[in-house]
N, C-alpha and C. Protein backbone atom coordinates (compact mmCIF):
# COMPACT_ATOMS: atom_id res chain seq x y z
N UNK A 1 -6.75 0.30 11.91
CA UNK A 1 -6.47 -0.93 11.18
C UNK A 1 -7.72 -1.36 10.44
N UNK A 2 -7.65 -1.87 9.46
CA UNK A 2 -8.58 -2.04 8.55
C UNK A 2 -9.69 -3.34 9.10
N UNK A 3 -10.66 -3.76 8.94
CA UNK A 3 -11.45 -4.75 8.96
C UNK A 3 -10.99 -5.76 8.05
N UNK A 4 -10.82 -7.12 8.35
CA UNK A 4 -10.36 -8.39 7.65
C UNK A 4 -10.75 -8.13 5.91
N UNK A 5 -11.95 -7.92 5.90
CA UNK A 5 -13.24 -7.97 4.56
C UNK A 5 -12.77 -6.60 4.03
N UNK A 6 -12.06 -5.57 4.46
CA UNK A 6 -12.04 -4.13 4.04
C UNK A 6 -10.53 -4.42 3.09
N UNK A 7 -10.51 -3.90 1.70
CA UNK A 7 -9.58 -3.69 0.98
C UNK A 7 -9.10 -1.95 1.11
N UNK A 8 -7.69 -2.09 1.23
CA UNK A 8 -7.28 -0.69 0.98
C UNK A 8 -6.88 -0.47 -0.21
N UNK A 9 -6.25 0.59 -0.67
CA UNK A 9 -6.15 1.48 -1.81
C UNK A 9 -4.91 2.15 -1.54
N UNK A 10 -3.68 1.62 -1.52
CA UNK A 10 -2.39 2.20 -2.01
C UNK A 10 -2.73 3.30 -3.31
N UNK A 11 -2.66 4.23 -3.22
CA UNK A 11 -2.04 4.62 -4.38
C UNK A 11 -0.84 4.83 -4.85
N UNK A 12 -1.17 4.47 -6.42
CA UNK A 12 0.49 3.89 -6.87
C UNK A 12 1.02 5.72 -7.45
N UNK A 13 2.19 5.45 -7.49
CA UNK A 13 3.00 7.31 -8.16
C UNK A 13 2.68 7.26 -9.14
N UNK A 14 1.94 8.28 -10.15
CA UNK A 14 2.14 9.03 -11.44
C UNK A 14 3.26 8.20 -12.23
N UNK A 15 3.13 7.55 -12.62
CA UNK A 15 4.51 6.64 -13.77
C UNK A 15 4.01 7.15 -15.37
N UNK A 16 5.21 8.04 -15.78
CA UNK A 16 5.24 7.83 -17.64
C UNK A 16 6.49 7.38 -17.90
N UNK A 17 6.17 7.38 -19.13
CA UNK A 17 7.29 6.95 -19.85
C UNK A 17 7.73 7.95 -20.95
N UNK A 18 9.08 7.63 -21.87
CA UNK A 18 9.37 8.72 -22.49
C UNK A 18 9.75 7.76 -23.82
N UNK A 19 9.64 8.16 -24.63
CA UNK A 19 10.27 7.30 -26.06
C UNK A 19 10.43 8.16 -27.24
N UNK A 20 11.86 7.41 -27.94
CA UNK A 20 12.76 8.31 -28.80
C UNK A 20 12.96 7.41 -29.59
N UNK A 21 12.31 7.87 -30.87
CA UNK A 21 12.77 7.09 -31.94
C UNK A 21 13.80 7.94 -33.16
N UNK A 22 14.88 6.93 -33.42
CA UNK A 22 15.58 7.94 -33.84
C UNK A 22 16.07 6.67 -35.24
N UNK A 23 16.39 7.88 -36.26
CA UNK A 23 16.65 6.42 -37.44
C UNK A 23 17.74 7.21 -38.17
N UNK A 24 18.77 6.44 -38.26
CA UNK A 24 20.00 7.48 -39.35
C UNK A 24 20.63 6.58 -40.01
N UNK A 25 21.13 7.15 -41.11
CA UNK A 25 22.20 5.80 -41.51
C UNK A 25 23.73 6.22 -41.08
N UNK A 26 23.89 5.05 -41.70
CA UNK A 26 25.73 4.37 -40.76
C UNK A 26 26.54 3.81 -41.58
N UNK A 27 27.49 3.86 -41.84
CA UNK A 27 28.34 2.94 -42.68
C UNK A 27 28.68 1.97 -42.55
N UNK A 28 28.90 1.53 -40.91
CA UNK A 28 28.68 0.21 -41.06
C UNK A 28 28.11 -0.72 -39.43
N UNK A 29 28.09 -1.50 -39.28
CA UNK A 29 27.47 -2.15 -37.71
C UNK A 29 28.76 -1.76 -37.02
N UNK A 30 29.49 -1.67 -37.08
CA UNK A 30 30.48 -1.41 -35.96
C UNK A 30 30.00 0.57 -35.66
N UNK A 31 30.06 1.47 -36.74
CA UNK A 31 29.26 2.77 -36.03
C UNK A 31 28.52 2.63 -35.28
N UNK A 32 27.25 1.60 -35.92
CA UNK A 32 25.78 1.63 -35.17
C UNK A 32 26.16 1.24 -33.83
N UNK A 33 26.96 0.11 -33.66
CA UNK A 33 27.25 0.05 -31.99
C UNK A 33 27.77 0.47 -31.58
N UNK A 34 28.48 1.18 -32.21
CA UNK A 34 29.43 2.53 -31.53
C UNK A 34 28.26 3.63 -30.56
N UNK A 35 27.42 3.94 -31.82
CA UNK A 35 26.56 4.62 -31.55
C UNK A 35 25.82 4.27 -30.28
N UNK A 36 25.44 3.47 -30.06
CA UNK A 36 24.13 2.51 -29.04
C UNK A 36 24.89 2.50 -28.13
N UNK A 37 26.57 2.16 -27.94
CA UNK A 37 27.19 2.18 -26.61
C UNK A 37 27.05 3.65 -25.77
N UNK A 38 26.93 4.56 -27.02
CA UNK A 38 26.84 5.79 -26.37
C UNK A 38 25.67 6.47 -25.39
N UNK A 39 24.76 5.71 -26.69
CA UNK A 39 23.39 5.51 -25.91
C UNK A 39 23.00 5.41 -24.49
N UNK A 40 23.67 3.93 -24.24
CA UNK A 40 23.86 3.33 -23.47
C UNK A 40 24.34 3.83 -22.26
N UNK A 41 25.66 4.83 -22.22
CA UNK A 41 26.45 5.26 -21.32
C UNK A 41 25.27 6.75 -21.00
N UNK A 42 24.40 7.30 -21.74
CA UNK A 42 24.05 8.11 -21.56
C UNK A 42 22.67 7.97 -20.44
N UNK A 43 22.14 6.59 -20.44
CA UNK A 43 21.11 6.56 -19.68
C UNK A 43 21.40 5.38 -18.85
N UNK A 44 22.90 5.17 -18.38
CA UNK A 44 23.41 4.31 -17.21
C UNK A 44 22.36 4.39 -16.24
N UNK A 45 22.51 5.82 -15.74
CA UNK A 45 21.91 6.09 -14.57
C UNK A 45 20.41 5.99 -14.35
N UNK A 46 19.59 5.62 -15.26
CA UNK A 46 18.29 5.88 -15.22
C UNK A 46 17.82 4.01 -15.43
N UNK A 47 17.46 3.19 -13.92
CA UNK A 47 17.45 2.05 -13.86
C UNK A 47 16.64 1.19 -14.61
N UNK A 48 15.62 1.80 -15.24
CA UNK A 48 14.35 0.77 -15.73
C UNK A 48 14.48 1.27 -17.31
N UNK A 49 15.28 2.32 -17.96
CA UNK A 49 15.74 2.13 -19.11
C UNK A 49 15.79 1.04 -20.13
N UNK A 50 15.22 1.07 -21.29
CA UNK A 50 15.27 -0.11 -21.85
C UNK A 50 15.49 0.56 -23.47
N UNK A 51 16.73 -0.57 -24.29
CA UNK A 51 16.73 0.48 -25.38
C UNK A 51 16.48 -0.90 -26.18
N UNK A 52 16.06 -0.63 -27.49
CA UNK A 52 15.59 -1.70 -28.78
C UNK A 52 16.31 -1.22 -30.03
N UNK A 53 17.38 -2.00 -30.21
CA UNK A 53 18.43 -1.86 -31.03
C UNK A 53 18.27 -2.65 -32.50
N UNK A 54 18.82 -1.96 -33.71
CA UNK A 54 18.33 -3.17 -34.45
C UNK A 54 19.36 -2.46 -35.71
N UNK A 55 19.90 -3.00 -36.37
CA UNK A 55 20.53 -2.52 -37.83
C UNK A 55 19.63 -3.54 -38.92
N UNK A 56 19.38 -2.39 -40.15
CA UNK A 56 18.48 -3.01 -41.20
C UNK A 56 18.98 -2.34 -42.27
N UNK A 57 18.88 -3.18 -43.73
CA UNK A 57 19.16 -2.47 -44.58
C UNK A 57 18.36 -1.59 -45.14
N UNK A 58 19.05 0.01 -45.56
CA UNK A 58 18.08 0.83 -45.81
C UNK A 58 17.25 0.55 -46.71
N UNK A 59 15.78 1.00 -46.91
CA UNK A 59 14.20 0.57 -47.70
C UNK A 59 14.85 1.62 -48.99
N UNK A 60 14.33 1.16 -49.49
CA UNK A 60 14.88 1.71 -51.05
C UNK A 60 13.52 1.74 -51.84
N UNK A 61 13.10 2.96 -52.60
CA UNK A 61 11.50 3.10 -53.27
C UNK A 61 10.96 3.48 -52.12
N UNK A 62 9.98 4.47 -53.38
CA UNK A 62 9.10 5.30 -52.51
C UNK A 62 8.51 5.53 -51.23
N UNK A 63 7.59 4.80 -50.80
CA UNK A 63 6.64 4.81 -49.70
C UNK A 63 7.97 3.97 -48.37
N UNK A 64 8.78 3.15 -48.66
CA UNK A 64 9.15 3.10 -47.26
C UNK A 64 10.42 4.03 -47.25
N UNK A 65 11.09 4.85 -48.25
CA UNK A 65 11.61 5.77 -48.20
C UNK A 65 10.97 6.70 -47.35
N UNK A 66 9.63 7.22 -47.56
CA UNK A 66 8.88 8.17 -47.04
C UNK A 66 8.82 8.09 -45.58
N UNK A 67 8.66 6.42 -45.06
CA UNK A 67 8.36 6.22 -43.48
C UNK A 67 9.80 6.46 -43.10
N UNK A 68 10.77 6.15 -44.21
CA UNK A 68 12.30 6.90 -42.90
C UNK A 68 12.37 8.01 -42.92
N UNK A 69 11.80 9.40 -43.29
CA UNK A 69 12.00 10.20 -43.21
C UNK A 69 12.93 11.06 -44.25
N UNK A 70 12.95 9.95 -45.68
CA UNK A 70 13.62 10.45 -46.73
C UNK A 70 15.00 9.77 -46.20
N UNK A 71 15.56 8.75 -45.53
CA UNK A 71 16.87 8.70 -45.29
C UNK A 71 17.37 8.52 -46.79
């Protein structure tokens, strides 16, 4: 047993994380949540999952054309 004054040292597990960014177009918000429900059903099982959802209208001209990947 440790001494009152003595701190221990749990070590905590190896934790990463994984992230997927994915950008497409859609015809309309009802796809996109079509889409995201699917999402959704696909990483039920995985508890600390967190997804960041968002519909925007597509960037039109050059340079933010370029950051979508030419969408």
């Amino acid at each position: 047993m440790p001494e009152p004054n003595e701190t221990t040292k749990n070590p905590l597990p190896k934790q990463e994380i994984c992230t997927i960014r994915i950008v497409f177009p859609v015809e309309s918000d009802e796809q996109a949540i079509g889409f995201k429900r699917k999402i959704d059903s696909l990483l039920a099982d995985i508890n600390d999952s967190v997804i960041q959802f968002s519909i925007m209208s597509r960037p039109t001209g050059g340079r933010a054309d370029d950051r979508m990947g030419g969408l």
